[in-house]
C-alpha atoms as a PDB file:
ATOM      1  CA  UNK A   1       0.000   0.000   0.000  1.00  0.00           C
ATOM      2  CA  UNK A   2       1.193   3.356  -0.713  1.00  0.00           C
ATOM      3  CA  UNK A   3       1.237   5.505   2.025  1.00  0.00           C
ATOM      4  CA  UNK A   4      -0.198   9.085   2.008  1.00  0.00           C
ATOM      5  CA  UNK A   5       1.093  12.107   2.192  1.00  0.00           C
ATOM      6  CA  UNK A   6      -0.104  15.748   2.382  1.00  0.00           C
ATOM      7  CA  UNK A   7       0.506  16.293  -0.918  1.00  0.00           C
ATOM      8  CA  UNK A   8      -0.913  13.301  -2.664  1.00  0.00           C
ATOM      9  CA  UNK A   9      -4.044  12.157  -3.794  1.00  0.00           C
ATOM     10  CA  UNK A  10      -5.747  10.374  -0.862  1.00  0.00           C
ATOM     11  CA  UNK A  11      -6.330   7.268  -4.064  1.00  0.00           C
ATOM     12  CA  UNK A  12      -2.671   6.473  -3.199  1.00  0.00           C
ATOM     13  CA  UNK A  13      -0.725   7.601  -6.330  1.00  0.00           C
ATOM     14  CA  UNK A  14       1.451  10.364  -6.003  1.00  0.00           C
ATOM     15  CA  UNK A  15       0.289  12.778  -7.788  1.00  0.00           C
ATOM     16  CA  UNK A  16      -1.907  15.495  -6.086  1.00  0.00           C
ATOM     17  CA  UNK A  17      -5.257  16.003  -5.516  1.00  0.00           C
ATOM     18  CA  UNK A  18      -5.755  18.206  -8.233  1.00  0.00           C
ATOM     19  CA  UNK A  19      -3.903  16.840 -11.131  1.00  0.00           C
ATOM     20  CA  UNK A  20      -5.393  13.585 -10.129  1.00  0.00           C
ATOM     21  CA  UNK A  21      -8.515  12.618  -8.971  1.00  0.00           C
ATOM     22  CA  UNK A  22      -9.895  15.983  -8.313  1.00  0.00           C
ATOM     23  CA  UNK A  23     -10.020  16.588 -12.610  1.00  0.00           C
ATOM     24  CA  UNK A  24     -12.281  13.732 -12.610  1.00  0.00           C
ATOM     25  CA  UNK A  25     -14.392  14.757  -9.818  1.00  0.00           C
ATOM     26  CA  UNK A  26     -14.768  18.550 -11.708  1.00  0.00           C
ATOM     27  CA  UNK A  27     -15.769  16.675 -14.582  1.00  0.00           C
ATOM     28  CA  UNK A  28     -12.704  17.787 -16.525  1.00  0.00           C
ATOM     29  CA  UNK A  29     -11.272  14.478 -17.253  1.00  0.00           C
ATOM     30  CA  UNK A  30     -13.247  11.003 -17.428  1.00  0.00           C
ATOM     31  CA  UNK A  31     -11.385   7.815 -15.933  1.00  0.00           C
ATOM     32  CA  UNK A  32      -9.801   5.835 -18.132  1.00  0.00           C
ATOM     33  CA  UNK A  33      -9.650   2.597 -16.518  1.00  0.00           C
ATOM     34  CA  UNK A  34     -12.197   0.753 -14.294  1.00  0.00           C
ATOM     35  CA  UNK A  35      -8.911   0.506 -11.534  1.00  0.00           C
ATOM     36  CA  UNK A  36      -8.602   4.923 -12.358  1.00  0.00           C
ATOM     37  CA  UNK A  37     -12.908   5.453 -11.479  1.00  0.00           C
ATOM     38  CA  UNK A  38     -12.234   2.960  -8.265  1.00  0.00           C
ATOM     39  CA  UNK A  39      -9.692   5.146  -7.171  1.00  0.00           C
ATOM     40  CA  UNK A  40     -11.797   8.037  -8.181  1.00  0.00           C
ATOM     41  CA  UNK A  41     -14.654   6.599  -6.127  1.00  0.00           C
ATOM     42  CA  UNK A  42     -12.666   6.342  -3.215  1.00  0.00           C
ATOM     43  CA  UNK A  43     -11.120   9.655  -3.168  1.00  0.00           C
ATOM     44  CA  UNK A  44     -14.587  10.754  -3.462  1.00  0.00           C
ATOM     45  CA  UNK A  45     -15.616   8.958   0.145  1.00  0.00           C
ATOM     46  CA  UNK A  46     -12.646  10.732   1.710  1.00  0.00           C
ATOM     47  CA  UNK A  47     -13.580  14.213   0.462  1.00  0.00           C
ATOM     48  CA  UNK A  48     -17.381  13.265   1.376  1.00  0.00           C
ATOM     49  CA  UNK A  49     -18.412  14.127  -2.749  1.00  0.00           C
ATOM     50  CA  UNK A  50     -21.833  11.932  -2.451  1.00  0.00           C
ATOM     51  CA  UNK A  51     -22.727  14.112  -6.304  1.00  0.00           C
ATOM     52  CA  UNK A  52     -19.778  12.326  -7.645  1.00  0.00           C
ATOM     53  CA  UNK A  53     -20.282   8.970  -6.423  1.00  0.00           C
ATOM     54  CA  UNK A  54     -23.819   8.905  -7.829  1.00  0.00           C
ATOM     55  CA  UNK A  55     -22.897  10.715 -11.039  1.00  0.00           C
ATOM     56  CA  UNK A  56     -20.366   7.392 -11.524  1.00  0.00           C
ATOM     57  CA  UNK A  57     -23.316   4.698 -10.197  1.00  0.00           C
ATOM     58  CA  UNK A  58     -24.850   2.619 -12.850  1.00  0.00           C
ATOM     59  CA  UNK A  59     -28.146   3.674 -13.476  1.00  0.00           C
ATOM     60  CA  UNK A  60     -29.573   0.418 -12.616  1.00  0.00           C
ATOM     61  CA  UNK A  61     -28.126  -0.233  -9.156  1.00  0.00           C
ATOM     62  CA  UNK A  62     -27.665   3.583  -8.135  1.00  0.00           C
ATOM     63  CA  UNK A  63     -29.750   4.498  -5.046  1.00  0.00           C
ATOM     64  CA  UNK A  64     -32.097   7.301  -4.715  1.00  0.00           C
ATOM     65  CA  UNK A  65     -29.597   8.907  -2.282  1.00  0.00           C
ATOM     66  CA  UNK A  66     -26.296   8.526  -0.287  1.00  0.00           C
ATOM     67  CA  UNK A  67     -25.305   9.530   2.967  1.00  0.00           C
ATOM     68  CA  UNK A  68     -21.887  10.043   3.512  1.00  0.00           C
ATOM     69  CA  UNK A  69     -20.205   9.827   7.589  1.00  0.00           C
ATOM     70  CA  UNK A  70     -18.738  12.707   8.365  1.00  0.00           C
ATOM     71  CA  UNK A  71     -16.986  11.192  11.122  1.00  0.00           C
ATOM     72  CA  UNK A  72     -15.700   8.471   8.983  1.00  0.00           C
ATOM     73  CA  UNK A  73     -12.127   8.438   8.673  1.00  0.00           C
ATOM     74  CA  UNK A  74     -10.801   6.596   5.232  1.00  0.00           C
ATOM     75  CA  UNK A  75      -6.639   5.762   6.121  1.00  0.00           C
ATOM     76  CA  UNK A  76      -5.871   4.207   2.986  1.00  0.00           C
ATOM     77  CA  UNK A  77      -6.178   2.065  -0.756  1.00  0.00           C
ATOM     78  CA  UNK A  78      -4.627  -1.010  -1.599  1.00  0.00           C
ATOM     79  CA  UNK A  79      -5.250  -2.689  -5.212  1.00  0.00           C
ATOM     80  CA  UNK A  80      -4.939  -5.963  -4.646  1.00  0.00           C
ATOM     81  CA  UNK A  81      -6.235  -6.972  -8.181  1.00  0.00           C
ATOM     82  CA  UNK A  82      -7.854  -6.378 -11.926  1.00  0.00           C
ATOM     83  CA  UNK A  83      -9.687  -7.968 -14.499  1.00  0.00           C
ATOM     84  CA  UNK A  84     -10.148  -6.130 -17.371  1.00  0.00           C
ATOM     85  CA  UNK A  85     -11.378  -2.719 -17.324  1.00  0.00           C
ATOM     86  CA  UNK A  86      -8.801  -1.022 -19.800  1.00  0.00           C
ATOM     87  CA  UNK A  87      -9.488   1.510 -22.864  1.00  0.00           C
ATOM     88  CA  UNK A  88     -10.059  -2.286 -24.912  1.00  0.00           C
ATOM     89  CA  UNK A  89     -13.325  -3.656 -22.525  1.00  0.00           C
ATOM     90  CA  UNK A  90     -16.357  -3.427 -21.814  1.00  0.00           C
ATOM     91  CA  UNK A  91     -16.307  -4.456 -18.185  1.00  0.00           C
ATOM     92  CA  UNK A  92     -13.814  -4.955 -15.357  1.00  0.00           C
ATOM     93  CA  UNK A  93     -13.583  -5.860 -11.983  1.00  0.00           C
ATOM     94  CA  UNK A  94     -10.778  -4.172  -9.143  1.00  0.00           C
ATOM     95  CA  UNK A  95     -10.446  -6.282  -5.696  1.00  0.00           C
ATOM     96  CA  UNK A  96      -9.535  -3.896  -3.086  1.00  0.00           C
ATOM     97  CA  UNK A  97      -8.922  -3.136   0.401  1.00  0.00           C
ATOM     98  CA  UNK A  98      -9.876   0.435   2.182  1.00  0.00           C
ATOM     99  CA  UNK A  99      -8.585   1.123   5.198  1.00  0.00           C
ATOM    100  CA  UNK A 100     -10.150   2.963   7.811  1.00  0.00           C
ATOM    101  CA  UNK A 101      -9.530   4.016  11.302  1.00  0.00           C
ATOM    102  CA  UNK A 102     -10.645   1.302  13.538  1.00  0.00           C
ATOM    103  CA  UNK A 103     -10.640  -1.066  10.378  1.00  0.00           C
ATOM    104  CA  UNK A 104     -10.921  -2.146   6.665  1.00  0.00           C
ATOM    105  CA  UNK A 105     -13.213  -3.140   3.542  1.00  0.00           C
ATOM    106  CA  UNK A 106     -12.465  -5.438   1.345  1.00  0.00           C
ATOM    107  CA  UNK A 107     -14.232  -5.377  -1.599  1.00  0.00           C
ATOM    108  CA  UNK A 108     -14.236  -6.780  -5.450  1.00  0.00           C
ATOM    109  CA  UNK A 109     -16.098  -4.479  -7.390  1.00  0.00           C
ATOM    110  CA  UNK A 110     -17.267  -4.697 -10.800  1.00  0.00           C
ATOM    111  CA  UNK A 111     -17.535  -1.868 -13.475  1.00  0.00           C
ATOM    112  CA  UNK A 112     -18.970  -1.420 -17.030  1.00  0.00           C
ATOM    113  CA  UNK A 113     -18.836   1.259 -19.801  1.00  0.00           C
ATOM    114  CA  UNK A 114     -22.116   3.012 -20.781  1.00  0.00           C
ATOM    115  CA  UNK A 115     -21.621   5.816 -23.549  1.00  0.00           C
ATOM    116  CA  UNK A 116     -18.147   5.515 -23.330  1.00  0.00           C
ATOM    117  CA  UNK A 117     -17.580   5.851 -19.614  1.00  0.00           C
ATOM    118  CA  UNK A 118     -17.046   3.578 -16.602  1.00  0.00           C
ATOM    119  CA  UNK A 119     -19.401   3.599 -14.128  1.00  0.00           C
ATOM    120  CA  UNK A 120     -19.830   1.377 -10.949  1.00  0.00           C
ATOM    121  CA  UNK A 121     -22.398  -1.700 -10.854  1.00  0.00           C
ATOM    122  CA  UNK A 122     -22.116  -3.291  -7.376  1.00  0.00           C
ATOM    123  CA  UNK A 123     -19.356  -5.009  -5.384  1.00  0.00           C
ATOM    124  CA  UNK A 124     -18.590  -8.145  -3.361  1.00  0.00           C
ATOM    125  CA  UNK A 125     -17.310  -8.168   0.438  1.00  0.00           C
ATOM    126  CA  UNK A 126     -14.304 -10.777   1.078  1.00  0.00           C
ATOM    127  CA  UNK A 127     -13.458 -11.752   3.727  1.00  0.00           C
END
């Protein structure tokens, strides 16, 4: 796992904020990969943007609302895996683990283009 700093994007890749996941939050960039909207997503659950996170829900499974924890304190991404999900597919799945204070998901969630753009379907918990 990569570890955080203050100047990096709380998705774990060094690059900040900004110049990373925050262009795709603005809307001025779309994610690329399946793996690049997870990290998206989860960037989005630290900064508490519950507009982005439904903006990048399928349609199908998306619920009528979503109410983020304030209190809730996200420590950290780990990508522990990825099927597909490039430029070339259709769908893709990213296994991950998100790290919290007091604990941690882990999670394989699945992905699909519609128009062009990745969007999230549902996930799995693992054990």
């Amino acid at each position: 796992m990569v570890a955080m700093t203050t100047r990096s994007c709380p998705c774990g890749l060094p690059e900040p904020y900004e110049k990373c996941c925050g262009r795709l939050h603005s809307g001025a960039a779309a994610a690329p990969t399946a793996e690049a909207l997870m990290r998206s997503r989860y960037c989005a659950f630290v900064k508490l943007d519950a507009a982005y996170l439904l903006r990048t829900w399928h349609p199908r499974t998306r619920p009528a609302r979503l109410d983020l924890d304030p209190a809730m304190r996200w420590t950290g991404l780990e990508i522990l895996g990825t099927t597909d999900g490039s430029a070339f597919h259709t769908t893709g799945t990213v296994t991950f683990r998100a790290s919290y204070r007091g604990g941690s998901l882990h999670e394989r969630s699945r992905f699909q283009r519609i128009d062009g753009g990745w969007v999230y379907v549902d996930g799995e918990f693992l054990d």
